[in-house]
Protein backbone atom coordinates (compact mmCIF):
# COMPACT_ATOMS: atom_id res chain seq x y z
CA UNK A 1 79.85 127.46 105.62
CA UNK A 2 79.42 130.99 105.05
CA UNK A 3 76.84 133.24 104.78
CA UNK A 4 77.21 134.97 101.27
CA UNK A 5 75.69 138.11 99.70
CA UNK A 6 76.43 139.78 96.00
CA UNK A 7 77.21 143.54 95.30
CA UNK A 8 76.46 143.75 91.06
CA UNK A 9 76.43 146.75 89.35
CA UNK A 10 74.72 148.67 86.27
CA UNK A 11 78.11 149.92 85.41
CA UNK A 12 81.43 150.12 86.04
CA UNK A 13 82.34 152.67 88.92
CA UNK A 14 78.71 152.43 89.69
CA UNK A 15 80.08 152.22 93.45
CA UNK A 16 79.94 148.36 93.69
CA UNK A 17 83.44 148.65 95.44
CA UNK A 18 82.30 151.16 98.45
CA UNK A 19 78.83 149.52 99.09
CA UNK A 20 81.30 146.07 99.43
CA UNK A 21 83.62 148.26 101.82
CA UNK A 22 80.78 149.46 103.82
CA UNK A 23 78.86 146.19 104.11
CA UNK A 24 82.73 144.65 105.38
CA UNK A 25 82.38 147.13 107.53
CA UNK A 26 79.02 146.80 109.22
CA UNK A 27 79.21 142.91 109.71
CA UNK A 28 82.39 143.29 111.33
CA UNK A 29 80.75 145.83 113.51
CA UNK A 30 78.17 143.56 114.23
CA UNK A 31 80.52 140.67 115.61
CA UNK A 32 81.01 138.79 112.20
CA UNK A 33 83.88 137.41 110.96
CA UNK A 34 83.57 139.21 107.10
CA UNK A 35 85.47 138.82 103.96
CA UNK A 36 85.32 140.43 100.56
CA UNK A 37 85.86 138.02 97.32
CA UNK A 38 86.14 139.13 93.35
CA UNK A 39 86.47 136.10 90.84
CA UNK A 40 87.89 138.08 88.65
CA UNK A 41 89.24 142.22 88.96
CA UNK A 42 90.61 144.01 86.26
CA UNK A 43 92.67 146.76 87.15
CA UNK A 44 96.43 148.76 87.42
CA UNK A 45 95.94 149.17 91.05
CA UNK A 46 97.49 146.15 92.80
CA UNK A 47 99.12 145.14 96.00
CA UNK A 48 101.81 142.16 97.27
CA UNK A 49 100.13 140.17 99.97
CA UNK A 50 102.73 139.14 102.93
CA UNK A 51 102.98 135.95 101.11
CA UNK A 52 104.70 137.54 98.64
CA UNK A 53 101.54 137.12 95.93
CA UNK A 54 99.48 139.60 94.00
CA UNK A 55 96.11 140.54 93.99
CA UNK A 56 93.67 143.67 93.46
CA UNK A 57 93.58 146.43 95.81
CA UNK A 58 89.86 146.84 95.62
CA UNK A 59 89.83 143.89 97.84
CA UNK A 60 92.71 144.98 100.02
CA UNK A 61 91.12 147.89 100.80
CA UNK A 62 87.53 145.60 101.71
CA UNK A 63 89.34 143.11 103.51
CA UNK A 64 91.22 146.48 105.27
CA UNK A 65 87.34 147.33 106.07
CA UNK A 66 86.51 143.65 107.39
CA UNK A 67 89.70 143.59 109.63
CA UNK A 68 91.38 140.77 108.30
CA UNK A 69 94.68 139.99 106.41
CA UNK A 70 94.54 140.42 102.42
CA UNK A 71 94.61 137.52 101.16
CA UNK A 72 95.02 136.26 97.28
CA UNK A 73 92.01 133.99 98.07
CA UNK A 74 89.65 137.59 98.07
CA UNK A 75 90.64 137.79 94.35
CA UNK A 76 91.79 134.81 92.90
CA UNK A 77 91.98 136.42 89.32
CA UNK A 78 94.03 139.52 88.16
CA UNK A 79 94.23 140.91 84.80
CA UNK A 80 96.46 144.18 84.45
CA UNK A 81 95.84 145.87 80.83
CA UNK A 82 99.22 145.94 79.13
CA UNK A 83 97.01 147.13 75.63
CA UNK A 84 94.00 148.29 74.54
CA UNK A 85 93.82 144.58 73.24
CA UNK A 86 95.43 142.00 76.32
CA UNK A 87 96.29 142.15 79.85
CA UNK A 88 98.81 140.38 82.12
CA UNK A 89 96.99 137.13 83.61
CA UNK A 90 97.51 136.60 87.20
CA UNK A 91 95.74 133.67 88.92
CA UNK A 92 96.20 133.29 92.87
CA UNK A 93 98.93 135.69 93.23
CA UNK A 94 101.01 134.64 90.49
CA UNK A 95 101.84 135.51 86.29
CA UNK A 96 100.33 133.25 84.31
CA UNK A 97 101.57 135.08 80.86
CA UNK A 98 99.55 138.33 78.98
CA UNK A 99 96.88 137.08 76.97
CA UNK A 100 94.76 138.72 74.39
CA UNK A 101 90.97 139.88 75.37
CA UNK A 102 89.66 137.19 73.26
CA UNK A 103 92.57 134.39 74.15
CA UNK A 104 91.00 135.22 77.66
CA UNK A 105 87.67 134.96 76.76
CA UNK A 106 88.04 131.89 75.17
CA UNK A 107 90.29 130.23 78.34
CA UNK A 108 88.94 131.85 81.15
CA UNK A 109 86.36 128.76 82.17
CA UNK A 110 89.09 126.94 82.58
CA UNK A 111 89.88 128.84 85.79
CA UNK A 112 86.50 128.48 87.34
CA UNK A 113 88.17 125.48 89.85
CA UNK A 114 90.57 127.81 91.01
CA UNK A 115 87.57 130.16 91.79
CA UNK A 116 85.35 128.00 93.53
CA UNK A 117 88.53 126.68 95.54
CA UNK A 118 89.08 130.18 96.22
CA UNK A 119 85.58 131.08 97.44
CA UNK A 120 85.16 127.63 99.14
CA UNK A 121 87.94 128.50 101.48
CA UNK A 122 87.27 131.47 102.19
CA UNK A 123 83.89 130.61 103.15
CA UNK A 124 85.25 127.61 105.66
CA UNK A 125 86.89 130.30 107.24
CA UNK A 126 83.76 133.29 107.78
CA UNK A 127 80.37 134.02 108.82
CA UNK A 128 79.95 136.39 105.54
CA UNK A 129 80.82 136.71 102.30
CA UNK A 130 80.42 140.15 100.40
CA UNK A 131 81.10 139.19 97.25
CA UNK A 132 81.60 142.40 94.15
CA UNK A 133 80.83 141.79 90.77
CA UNK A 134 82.65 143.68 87.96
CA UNK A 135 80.68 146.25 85.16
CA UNK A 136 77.40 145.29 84.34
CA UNK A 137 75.54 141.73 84.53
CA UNK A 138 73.90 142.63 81.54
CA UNK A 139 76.34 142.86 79.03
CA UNK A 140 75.02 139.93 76.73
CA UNK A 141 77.99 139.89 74.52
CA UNK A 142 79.97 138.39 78.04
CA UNK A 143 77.55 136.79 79.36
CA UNK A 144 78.80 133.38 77.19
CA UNK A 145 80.97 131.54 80.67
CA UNK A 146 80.68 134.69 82.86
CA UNK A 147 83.08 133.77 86.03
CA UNK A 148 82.43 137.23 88.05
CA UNK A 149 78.83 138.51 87.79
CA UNK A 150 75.97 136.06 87.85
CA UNK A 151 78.13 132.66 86.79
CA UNK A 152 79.83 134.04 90.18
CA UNK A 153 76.52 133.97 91.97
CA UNK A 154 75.49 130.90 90.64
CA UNK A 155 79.04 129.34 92.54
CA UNK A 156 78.07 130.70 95.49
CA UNK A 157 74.43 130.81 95.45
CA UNK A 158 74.40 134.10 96.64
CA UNK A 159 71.43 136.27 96.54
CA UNK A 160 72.49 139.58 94.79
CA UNK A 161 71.86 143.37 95.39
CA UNK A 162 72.29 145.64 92.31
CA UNK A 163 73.42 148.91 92.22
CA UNK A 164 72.76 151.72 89.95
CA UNK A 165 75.18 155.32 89.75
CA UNK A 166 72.09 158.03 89.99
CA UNK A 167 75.10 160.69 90.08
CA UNK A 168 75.33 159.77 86.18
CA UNK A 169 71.86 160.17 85.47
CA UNK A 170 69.38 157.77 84.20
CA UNK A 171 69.06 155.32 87.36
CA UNK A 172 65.77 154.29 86.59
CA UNK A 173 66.91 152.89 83.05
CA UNK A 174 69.65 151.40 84.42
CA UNK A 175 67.93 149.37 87.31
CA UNK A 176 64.69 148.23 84.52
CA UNK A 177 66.68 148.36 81.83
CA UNK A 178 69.68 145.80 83.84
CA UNK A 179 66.80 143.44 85.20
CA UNK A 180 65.11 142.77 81.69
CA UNK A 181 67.92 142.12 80.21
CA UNK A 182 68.89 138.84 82.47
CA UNK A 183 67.26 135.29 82.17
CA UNK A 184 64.86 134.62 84.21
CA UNK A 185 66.53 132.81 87.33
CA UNK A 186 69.05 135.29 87.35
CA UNK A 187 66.40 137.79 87.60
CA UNK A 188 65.30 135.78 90.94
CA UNK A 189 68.81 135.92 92.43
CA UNK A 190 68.13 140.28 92.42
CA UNK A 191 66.83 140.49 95.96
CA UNK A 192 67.08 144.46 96.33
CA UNK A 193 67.72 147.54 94.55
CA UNK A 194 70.11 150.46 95.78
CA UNK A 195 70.64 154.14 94.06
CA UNK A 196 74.02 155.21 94.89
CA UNK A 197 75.51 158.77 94.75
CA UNK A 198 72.06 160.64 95.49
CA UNK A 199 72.29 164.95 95.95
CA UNK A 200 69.61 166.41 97.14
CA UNK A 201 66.17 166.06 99.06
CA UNK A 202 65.08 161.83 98.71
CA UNK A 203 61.91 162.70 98.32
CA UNK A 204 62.03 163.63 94.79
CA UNK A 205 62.45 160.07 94.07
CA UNK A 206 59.78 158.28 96.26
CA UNK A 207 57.17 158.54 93.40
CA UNK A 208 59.80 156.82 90.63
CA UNK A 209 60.70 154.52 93.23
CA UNK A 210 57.15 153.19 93.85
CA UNK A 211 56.99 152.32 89.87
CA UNK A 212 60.79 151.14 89.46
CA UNK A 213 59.49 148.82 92.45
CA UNK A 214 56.36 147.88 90.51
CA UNK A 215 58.11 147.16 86.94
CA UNK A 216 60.68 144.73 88.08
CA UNK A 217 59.06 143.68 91.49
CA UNK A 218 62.07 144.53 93.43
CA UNK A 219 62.38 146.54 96.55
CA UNK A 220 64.07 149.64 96.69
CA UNK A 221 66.89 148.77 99.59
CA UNK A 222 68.02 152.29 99.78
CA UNK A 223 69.10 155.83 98.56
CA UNK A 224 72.68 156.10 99.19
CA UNK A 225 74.19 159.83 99.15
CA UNK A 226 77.57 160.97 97.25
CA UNK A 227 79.30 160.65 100.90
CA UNK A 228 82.44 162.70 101.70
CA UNK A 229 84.58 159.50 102.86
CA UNK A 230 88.06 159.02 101.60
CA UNK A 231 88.43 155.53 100.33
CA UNK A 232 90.83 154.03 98.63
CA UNK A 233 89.94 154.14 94.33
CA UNK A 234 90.02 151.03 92.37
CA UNK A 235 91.26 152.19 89.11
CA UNK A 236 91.19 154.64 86.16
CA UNK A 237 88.12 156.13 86.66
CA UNK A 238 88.96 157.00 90.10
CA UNK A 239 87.88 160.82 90.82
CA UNK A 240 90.79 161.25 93.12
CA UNK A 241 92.25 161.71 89.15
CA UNK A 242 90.42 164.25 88.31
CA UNK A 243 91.78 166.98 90.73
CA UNK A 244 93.73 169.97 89.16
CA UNK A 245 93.36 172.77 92.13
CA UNK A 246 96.23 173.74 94.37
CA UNK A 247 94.30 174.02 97.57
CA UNK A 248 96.54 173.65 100.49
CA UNK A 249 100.02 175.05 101.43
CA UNK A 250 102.67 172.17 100.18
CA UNK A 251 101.32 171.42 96.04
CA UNK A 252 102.37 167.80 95.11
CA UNK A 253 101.87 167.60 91.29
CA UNK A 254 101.14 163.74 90.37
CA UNK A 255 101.93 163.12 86.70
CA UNK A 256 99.01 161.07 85.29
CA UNK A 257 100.70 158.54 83.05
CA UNK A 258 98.06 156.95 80.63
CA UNK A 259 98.94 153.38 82.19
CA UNK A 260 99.07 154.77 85.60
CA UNK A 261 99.44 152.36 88.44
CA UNK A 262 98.96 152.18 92.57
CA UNK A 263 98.00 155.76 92.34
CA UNK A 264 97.14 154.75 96.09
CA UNK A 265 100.83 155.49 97.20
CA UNK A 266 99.21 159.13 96.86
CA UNK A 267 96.68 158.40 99.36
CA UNK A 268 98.97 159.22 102.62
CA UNK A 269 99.80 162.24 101.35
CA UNK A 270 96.35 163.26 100.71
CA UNK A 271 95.03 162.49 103.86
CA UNK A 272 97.19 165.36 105.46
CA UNK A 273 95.29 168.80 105.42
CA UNK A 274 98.16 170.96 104.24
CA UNK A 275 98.95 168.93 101.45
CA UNK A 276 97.29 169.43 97.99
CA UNK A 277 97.79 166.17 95.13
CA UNK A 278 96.73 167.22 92.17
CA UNK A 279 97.29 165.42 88.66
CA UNK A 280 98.95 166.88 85.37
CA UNK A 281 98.88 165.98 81.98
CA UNK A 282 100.27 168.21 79.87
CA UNK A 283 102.77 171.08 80.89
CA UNK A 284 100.82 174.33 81.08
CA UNK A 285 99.07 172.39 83.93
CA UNK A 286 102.20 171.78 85.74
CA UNK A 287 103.17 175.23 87.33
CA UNK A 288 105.83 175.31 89.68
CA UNK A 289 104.90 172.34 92.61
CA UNK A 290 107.21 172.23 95.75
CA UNK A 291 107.61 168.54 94.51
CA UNK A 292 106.81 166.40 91.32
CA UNK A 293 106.12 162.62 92.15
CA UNK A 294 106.48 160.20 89.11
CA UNK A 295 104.67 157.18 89.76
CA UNK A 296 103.96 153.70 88.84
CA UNK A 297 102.92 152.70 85.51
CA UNK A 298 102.01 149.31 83.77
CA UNK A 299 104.29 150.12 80.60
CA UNK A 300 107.29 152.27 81.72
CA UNK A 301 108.69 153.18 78.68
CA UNK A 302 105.16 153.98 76.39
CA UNK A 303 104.61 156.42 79.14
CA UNK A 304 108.28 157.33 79.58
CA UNK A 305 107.31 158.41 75.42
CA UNK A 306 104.29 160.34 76.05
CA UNK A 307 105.62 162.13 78.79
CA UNK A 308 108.83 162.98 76.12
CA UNK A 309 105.86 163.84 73.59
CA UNK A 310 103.79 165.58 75.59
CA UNK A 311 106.45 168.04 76.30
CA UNK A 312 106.13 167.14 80.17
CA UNK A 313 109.48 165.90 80.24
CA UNK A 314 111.33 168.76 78.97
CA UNK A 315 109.61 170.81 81.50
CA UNK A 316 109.84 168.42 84.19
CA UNK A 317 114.15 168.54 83.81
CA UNK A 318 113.65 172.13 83.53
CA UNK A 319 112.49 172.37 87.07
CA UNK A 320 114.89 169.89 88.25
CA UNK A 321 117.45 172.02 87.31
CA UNK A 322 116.08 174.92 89.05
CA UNK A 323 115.86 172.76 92.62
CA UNK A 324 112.55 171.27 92.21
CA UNK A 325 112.38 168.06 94.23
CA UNK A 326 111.22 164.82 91.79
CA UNK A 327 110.53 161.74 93.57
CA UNK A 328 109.88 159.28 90.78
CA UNK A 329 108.29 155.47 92.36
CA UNK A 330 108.68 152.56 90.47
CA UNK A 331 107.85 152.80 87.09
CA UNK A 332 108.25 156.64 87.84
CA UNK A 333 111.79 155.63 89.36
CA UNK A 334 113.08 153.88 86.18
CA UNK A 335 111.96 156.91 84.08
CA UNK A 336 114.68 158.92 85.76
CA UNK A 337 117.48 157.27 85.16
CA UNK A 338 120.23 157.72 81.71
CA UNK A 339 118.69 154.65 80.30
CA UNK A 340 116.19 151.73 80.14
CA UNK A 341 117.34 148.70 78.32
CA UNK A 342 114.57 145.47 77.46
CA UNK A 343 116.53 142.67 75.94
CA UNK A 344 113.74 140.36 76.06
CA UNK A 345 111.27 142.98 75.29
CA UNK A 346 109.18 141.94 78.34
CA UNK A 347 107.90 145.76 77.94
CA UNK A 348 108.69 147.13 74.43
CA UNK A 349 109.67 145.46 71.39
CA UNK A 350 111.92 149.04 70.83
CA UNK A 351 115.43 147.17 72.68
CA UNK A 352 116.07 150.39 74.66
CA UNK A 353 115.31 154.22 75.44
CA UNK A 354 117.24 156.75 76.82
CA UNK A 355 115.97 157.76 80.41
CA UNK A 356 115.26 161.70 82.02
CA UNK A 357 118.62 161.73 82.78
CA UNK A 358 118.08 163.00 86.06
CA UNK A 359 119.43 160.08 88.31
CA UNK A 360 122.65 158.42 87.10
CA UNK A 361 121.35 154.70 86.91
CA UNK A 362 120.20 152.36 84.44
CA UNK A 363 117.28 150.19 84.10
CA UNK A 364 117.34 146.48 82.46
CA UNK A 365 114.18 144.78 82.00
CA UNK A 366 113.71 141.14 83.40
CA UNK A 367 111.21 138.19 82.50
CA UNK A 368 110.57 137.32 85.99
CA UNK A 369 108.37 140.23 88.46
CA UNK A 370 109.75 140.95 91.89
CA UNK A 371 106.86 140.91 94.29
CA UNK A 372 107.98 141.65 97.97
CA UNK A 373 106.21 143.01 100.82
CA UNK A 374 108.88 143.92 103.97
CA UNK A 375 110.33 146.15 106.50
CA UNK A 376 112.39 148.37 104.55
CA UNK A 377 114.59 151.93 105.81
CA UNK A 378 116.31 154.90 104.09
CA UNK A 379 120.06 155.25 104.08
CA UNK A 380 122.22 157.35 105.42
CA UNK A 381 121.80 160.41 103.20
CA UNK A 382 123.62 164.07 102.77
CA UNK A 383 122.57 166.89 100.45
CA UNK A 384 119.21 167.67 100.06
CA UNK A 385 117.31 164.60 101.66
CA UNK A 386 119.57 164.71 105.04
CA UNK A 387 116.33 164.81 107.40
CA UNK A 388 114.97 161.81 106.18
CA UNK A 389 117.97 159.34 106.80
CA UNK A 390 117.37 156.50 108.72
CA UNK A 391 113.33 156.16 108.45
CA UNK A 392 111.70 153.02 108.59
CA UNK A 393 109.00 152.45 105.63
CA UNK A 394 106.77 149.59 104.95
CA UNK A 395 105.83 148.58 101.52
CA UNK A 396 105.56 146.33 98.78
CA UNK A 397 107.40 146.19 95.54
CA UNK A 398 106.03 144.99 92.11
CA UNK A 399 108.13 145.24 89.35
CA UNK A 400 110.06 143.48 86.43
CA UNK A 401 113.58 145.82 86.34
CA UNK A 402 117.20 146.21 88.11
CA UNK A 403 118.00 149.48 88.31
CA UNK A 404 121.56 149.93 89.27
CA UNK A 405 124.24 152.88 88.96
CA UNK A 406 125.50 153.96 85.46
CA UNK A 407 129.06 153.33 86.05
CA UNK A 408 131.16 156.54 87.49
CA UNK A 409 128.84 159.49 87.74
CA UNK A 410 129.55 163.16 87.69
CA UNK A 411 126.99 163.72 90.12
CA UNK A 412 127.09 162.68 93.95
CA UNK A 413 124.72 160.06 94.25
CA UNK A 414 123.36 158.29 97.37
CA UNK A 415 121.72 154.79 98.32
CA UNK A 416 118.04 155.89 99.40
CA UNK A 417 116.14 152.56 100.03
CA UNK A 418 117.48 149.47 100.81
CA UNK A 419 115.53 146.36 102.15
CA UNK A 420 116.96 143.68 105.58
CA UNK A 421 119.43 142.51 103.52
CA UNK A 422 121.38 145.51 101.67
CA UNK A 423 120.11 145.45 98.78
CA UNK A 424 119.67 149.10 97.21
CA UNK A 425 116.09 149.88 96.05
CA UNK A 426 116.48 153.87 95.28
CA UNK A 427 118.71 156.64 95.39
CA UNK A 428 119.16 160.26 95.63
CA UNK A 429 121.45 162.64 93.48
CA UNK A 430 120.49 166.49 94.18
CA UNK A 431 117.22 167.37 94.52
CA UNK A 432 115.42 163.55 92.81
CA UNK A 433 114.91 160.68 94.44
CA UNK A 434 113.48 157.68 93.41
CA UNK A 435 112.58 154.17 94.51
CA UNK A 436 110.78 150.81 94.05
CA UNK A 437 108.68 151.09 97.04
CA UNK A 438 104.82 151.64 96.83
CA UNK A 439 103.33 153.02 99.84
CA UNK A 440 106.29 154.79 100.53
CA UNK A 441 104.81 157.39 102.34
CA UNK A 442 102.19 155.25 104.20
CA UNK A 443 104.53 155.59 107.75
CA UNK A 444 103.86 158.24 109.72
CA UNK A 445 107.43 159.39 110.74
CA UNK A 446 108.89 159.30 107.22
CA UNK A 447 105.77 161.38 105.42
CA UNK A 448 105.90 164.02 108.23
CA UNK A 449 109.57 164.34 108.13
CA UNK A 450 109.13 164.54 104.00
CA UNK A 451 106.19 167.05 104.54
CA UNK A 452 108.11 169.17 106.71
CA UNK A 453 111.11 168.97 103.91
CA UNK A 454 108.99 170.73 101.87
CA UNK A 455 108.28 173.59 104.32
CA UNK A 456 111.62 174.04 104.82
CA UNK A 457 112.70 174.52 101.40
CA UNK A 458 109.88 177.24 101.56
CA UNK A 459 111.44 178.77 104.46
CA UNK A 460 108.90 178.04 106.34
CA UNK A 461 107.60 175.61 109.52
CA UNK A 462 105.01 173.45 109.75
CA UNK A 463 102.73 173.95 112.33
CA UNK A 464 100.66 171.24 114.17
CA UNK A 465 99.08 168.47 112.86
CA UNK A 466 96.74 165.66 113.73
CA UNK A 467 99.71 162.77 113.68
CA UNK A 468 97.30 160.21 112.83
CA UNK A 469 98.72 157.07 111.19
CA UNK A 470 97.18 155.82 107.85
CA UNK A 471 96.07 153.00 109.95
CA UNK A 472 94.24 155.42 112.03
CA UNK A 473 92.92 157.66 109.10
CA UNK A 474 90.80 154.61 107.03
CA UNK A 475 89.71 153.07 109.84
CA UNK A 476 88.14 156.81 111.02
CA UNK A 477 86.53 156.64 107.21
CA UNK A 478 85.23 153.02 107.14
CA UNK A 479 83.46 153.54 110.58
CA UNK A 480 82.05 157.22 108.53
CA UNK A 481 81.13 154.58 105.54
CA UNK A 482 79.64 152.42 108.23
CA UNK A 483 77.47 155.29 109.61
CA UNK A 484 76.37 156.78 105.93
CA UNK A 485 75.19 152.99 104.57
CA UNK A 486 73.45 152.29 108.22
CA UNK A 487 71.39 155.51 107.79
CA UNK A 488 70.59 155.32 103.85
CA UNK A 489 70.17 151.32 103.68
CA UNK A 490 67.52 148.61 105.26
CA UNK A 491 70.15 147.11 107.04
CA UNK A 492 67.56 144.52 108.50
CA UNK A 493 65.81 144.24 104.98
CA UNK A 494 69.66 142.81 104.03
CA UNK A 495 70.23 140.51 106.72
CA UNK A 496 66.77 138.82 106.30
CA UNK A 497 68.36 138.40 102.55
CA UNK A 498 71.54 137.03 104.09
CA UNK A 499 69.31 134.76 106.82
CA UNK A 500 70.87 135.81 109.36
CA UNK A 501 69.35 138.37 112.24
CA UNK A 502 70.07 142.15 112.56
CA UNK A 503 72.09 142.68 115.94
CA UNK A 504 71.38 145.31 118.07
């Protein structure tokens, strides 16, 4: 049986989710066989395992770190907000039904079989266990059944490290305040301490250190720094969000839906040096971009409304018009069609809306989610997406529409996507494109030949660039993880928690 050790946090995006990474990391390093685990994750950002199953990307992206397949086992529960109020349940890869936050609260022992099944697997199959929590132990209004923070740690008997966000100010209270506020034996499960996001000289702290170590008699593991490592975000509060600045030579301009979802498809593009993603949300902050990608969102047509309210919309057909390329993904995909019809109201209890308008196709909600992950390629394409024909692109879908074309169209219009067997999962009409495909531009050969579009249509030719896969690119930034957590944590401090012995 495995080895297990907890990752808890005073907060949510207290950096619970890149200390996990990073510890994946290091054990697999040091000859381990490593897996990450989350009872429970709540967040937009998802991904289709190759089972054809659903489960947080947080994990992916740790399991991606451990060097080992994703697996719906890592994160046995789901739940994607669909309101302020409920989520969509999804419990080992599969829809349960959406469910009220206190329907939830109320049900949610019942899954702990499914967890311990989960994490008892897992475990048969490893040396290690880095298990995350989610926001705060110490939120005593949840604390009634808890399934993910210290009820998780009770399942596994793991020993637990917590984590406070210095960057945010306040660590001190956070660590103390976090510690009183447990019972007593989970108090004794907190075997270490870490500050995460420090700036500036350590030193500073030693003297608050030596008392936070004194109040709740527990060492000090660590000072992590804010490290310049591109992982993956979980969710919302991602700062990858946050970026307005055009800083390299090709702009992308991400619209940031309020239910935005696998903002990660952005991540490929990012990665490339004379690229610049940046997110808009209303339409003085839109400019003119070489290229404006729609993408997925939780609730297709609320956002499909705000972007009509905001007065992004408008603007974004104005462009269009003008020869602005829109590449719409997903939820961003059904947006641009003439219409988006919900019979069942599976989204919207409004029937139907009318679409952008700037692809001739139609949209009709379904009860049942496609979840796929496969080969797919782009068509045979004329007009302005002729250099991308015949690519190969991996990806995943996730999504509960059809989106076929609207009868005879005025406008040329061309298959874009299609998966092994024919079926047509995007298409192309002037200068917008859209598709069902997340991580679209996660192969090398199609993102370089869509980068170099761009240039083109600038008049202008790329010059050389580092042609590293995406593959190639996180694995260069979980080794840099690696190296930052080796240096700022006591690594052999953490494996005398785990009982096991330090290599090397």
């Amino acid at each position: 049986m495995a080895k297990s050790i907890m990752i808890q946090g005073t907060m949510s995006n207290a950096g619970k989710s890149l200390i996990a990474a990073g510890l994946c990391r290091i054990f697999k390093q040091d000859g381990y066989k490593v897996a990450p685990f989350k009872s429970q994750n709540m967040a937009l950002n998802s991904y289709v395992t190759s089972e054809g199953l659903e489960m947080g990307r947080a994990q992916v992206v740790q399991a991606m770190a451990a060097g080992v397949e994703p697996s719906v086992r890592m994160n046995p529960i789901l739940l994607k907000p669909t309101t302020d109020m409920g989520s969509q349940v999804i419990v080992q890869g599969q829809v349960v039904g959406n469910m009220r936050a206190m329907d939830y609260f109320a049900k949610k022992k019942e899954y702990i079989p499914v967890i311990r099944e989960s994490y008892e697997q897992l475990a048969a199959d490893h040396d290690i266990i880095v298990i995350e929590g989610a926001g705060s132990p110490a939120e005593i209004n949840l604390k009634q059944d808890d399934i993910v923070n210290m009820g998780m740690a009770k399942i596994a008997d793991a020993p637990v490290l917590l984590v406070g966000d210095i960057d945010r100010g306040g660590v001190f209270a956070q660590l103390i305040g976090t510690v009183m506020l447990l019972e007593p034996e989970e108090q004794a499960r907190i075997k270490g301490l870490i500050m995460n996001k420090f700036r500036g000289d350590k030193k500073i702290l030693d003297p608050g250190i030596t008392m936070l170590e004194e109040r709740v008699g527990k060492p000090v593991l660590g000072v992590v720094p804010y490290a310049d490592v591109d992982i993956e975000d979980e969710d919302s509060l991602a700062s990858s969000l946050e970026e307005t600045h055009i800083q390299a030579e090709i702009d992308v301009a991400v619209i940031r839906f309020p239910r935005i979802s696998n903002f990660t498809d952005m991540q490929a593009l990012s990665m490339e040096r004379d690229v610049s993603v940046r997110y808009v949300t209303k339409p003085s902050e839109l400019g003119e971009p070489d290229v404006i990608l729609l993408p997925g969102t939780k609730n297709t047509i609320q956002d499909l409304l705000w972007l009509r309210e905001s007065g992004l919309e408008a603007k974004i057909t104005r462009l269009a018009k003008k020869g602005t390329i829109v590449f719409g993904i997903c939820g961003g995909y059904q947006m641009l069609g003439e219409s988006l019809m919900d019979p069942l109201q599976t989204e919207s209890a409004l029937g139907s809306v009318r679409g952008m308008g700037l692809l001739p196709v139609t949209t009709v909600f379904e009860e049942e989610k496609q979840l796929e992950n496969r080969a797919y390629r782009i068509g045979m394409l004329e007009g302005n997406f002729v250099s991308l024909s015949n690519k190969k692109i991996a990806g995943y879908e996730i999504h509960m529409g059809r989106t076929e074309v609207a009868g005879k169209t005025k406008t040329p219009i061309y298959p874009f996507v299609s998966d092994s067997a024919g079926t047509v999962l995007g298409y192309t009409a002037g200068t917008v494109a859209g598709s069902y495909i997340h991580g679209i531009f996660d192969e090398i050969a199609f993102r370089e030949a869509f980068i170099e579009l761009l240039y083109a249509r600038k008049g202008k030719t790329r010059g050389e660039s580092e042609h590293l896969t995406l593959q190639e690119y996180r694995e260069q930034q979980f080794d840099k993880l690696a190296q930052v957590l080796r240096e700022s944590l006591d690594m052999e401090k953490i494996y005398e928690i785990l009982g096991l012995i330090k290599q090397g």
